[in-house]
Protein backbone atom coordinates (compact mmCIF):
# COMPACT_ATOMS: atom_id res chain seq x y z
CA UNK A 1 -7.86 6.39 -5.43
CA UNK A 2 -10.53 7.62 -3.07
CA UNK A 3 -10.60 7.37 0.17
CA UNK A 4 -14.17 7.52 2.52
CA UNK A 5 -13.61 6.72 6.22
CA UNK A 6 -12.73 2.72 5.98
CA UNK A 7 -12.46 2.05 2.54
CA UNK A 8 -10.78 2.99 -0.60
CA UNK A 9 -10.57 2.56 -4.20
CA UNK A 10 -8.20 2.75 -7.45
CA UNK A 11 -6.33 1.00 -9.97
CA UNK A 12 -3.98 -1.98 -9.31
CA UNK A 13 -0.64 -2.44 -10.44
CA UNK A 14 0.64 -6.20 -10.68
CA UNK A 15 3.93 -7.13 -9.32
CA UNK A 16 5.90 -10.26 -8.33
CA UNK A 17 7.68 -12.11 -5.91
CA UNK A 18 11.14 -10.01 -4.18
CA UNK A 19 10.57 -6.86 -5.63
CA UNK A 20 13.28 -4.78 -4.38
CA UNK A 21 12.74 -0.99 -2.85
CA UNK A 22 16.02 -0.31 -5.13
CA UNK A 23 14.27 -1.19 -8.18
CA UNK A 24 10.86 0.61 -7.03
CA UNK A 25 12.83 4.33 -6.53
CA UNK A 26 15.55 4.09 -8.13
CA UNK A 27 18.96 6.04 -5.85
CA UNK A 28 19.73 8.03 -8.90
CA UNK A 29 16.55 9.46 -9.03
CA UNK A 30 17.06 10.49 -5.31
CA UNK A 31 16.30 14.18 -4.08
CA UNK A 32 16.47 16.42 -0.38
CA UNK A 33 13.71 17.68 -1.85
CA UNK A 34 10.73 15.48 -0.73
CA UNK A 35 8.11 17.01 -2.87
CA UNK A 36 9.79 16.08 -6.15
CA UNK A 37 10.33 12.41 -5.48
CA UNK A 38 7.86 10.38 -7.85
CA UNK A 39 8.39 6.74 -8.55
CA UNK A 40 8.25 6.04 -12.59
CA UNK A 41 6.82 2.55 -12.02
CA UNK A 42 3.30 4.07 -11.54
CA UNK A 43 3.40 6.24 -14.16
CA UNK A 44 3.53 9.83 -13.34
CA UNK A 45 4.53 12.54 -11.87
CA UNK A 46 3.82 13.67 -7.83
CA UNK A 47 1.10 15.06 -7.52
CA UNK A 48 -0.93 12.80 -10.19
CA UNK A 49 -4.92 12.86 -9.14
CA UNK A 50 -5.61 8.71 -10.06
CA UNK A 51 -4.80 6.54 -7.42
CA UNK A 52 -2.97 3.14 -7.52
CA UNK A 53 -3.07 -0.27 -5.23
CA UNK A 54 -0.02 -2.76 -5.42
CA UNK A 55 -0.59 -6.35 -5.30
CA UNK A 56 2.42 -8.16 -5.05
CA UNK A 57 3.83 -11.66 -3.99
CA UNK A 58 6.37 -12.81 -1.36
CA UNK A 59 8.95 -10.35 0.16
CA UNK A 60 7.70 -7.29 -0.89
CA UNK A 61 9.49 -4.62 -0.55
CA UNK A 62 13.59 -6.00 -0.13
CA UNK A 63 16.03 -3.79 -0.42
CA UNK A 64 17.83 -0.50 0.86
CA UNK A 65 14.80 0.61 2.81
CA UNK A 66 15.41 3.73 2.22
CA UNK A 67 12.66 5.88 3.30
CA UNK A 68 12.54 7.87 0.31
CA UNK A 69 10.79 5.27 -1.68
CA UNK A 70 7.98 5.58 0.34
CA UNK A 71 7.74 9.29 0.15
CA UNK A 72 8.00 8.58 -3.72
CA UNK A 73 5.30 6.08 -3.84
CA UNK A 74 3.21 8.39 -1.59
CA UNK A 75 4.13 11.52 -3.39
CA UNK A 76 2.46 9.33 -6.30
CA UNK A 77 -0.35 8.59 -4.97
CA UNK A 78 -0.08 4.93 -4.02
CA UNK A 79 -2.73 3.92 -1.26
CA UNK A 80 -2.16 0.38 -0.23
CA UNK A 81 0.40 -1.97 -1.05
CA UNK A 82 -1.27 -6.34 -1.07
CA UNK A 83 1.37 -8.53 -0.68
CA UNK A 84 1.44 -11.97 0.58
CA UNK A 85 4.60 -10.94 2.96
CA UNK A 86 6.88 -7.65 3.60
CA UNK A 87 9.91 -6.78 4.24
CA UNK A 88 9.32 -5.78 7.77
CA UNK A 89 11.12 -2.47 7.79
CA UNK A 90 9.49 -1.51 4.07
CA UNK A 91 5.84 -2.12 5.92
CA UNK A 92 6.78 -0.01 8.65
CA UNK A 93 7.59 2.84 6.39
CA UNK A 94 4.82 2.28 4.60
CA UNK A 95 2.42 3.33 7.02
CA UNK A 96 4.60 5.75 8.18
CA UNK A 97 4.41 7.82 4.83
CA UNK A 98 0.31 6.50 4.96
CA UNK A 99 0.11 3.86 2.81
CA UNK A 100 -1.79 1.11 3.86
CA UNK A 101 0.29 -2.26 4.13
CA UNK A 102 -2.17 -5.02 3.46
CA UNK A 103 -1.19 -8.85 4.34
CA UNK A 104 -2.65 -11.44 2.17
CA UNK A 105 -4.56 -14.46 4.12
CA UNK A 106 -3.00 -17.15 3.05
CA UNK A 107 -4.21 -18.99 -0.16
CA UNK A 108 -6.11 -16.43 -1.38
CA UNK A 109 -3.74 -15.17 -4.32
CA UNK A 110 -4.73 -18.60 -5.78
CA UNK A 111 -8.65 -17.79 -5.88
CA UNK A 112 -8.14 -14.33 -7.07
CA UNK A 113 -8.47 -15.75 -10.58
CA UNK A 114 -7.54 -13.23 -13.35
CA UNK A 115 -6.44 -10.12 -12.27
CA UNK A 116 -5.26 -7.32 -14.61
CA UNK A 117 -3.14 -4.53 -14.63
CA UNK A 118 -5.59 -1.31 -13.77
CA UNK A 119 -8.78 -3.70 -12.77
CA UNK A 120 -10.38 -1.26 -10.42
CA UNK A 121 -10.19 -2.21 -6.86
CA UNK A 122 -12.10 -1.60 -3.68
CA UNK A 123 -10.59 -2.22 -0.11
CA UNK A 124 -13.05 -1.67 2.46
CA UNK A 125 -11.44 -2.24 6.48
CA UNK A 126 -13.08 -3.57 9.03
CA UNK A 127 -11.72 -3.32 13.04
CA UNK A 128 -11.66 -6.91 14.57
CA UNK A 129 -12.49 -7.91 18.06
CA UNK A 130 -9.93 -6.74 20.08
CA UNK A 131 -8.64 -4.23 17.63
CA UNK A 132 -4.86 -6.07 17.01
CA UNK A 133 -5.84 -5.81 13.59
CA UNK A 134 -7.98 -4.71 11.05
CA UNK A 135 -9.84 -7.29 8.54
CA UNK A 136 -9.41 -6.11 4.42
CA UNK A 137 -12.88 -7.02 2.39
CA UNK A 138 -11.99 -6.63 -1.35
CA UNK A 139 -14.24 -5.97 -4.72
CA UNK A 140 -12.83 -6.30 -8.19
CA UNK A 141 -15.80 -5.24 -10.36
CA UNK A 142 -18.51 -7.42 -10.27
CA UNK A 143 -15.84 -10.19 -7.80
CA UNK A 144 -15.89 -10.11 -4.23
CA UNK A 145 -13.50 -11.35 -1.98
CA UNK A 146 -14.09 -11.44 2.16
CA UNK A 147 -11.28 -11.73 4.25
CA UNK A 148 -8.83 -10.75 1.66
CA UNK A 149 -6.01 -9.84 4.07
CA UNK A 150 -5.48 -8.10 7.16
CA UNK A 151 -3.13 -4.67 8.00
CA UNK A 152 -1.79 -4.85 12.18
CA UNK A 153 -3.90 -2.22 13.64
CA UNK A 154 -1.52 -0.18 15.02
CA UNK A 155 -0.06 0.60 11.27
CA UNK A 156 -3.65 0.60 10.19
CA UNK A 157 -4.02 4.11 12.54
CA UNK A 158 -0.85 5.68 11.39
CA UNK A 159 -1.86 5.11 7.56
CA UNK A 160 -5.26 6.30 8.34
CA UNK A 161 -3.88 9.56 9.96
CA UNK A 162 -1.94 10.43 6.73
CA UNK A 163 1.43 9.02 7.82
CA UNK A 164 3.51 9.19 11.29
CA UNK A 165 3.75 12.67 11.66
CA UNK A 166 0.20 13.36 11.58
CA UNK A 167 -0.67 10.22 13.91
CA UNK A 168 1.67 11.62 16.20
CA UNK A 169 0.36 15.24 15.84
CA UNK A 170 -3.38 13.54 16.36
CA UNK A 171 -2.85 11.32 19.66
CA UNK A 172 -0.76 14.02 21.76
């Protein structure tokens, strides 16, 4: 996935409703060691160079919360995670470890018409008035879709910085 100022691109990966953080990383395959942590479901090892998006249903992201699936998806090169709701703590730690937690506007996952596993897919992010939140524009191919979600704009900043470390490390 590449990533220019406010917007980014890659491959999708389709998921459903209640997908559980414990099914995502699985606890056997847990490490200390934060640079080996990968997660399986996208396909490869950390360190991969191609990109991937998440689009999933309701309650994304149920489970342990264990902040080592984050560091796995990261460490895998996940970018942004759609999903018409979150577990709150798993979108917190998703920004945290810079991924960007995307909420779907409501009704849209019915318009999105037929979407495929590893459809290329372009966010682009847009600052509303007030800045409380940042506006998501998709394009799949030749498909557009405005006001595809939104991502709270304080999360937006930490996944833009790379994570919370390096928002903290920017804004001291």
């Amino acid at each position: 996935m590449k990533r220019s100022g406010s917007s980014l691109s890659g491959r999708l990966k389709v998921l459903g409703d209640n997908v559980n953080t414990d099914l995502i990383h699985n606890p056997f395959d847990f490490t200390i060691e934060r640079k080996k942590l990968n997660c399986e479901l996208l396909g490869g090892p950390p360190g991969k160079k191609e990109r991937s998006v998440f689009l999933a249903g309701r309650n994304f992201g149920l489970g342990s919360s264990r902040f080592s699936t984050v560091l796995a998806l990261r460490n895998s090169n996940l970018a942004a995670a759609l999903a018409v709701s979150f577990s709150r703590i798993f979108e917190r730690n998703l920004a945290c470890a810079g991924i960007f937690p995307v909420k779907l506007a409501p009704g849209i996952t019915g318009t999105l018409g037929r979407i495929r596993e590893n459809d290329a897919i372009r966010l682009v992010f847009s600052r509303q008035p007030g800045g409380s939140f940042y506006s998501v524009d998709a394009g799949l191919g030749s498909r557009r879709f405005p006001a595809l979600g939104a991502v709270d704009g304080y999360l937006y900043e930490i996944a833009e910085c790379g994570g919370m470390a390096e928002y903290l490390a920017k804004t001291k």
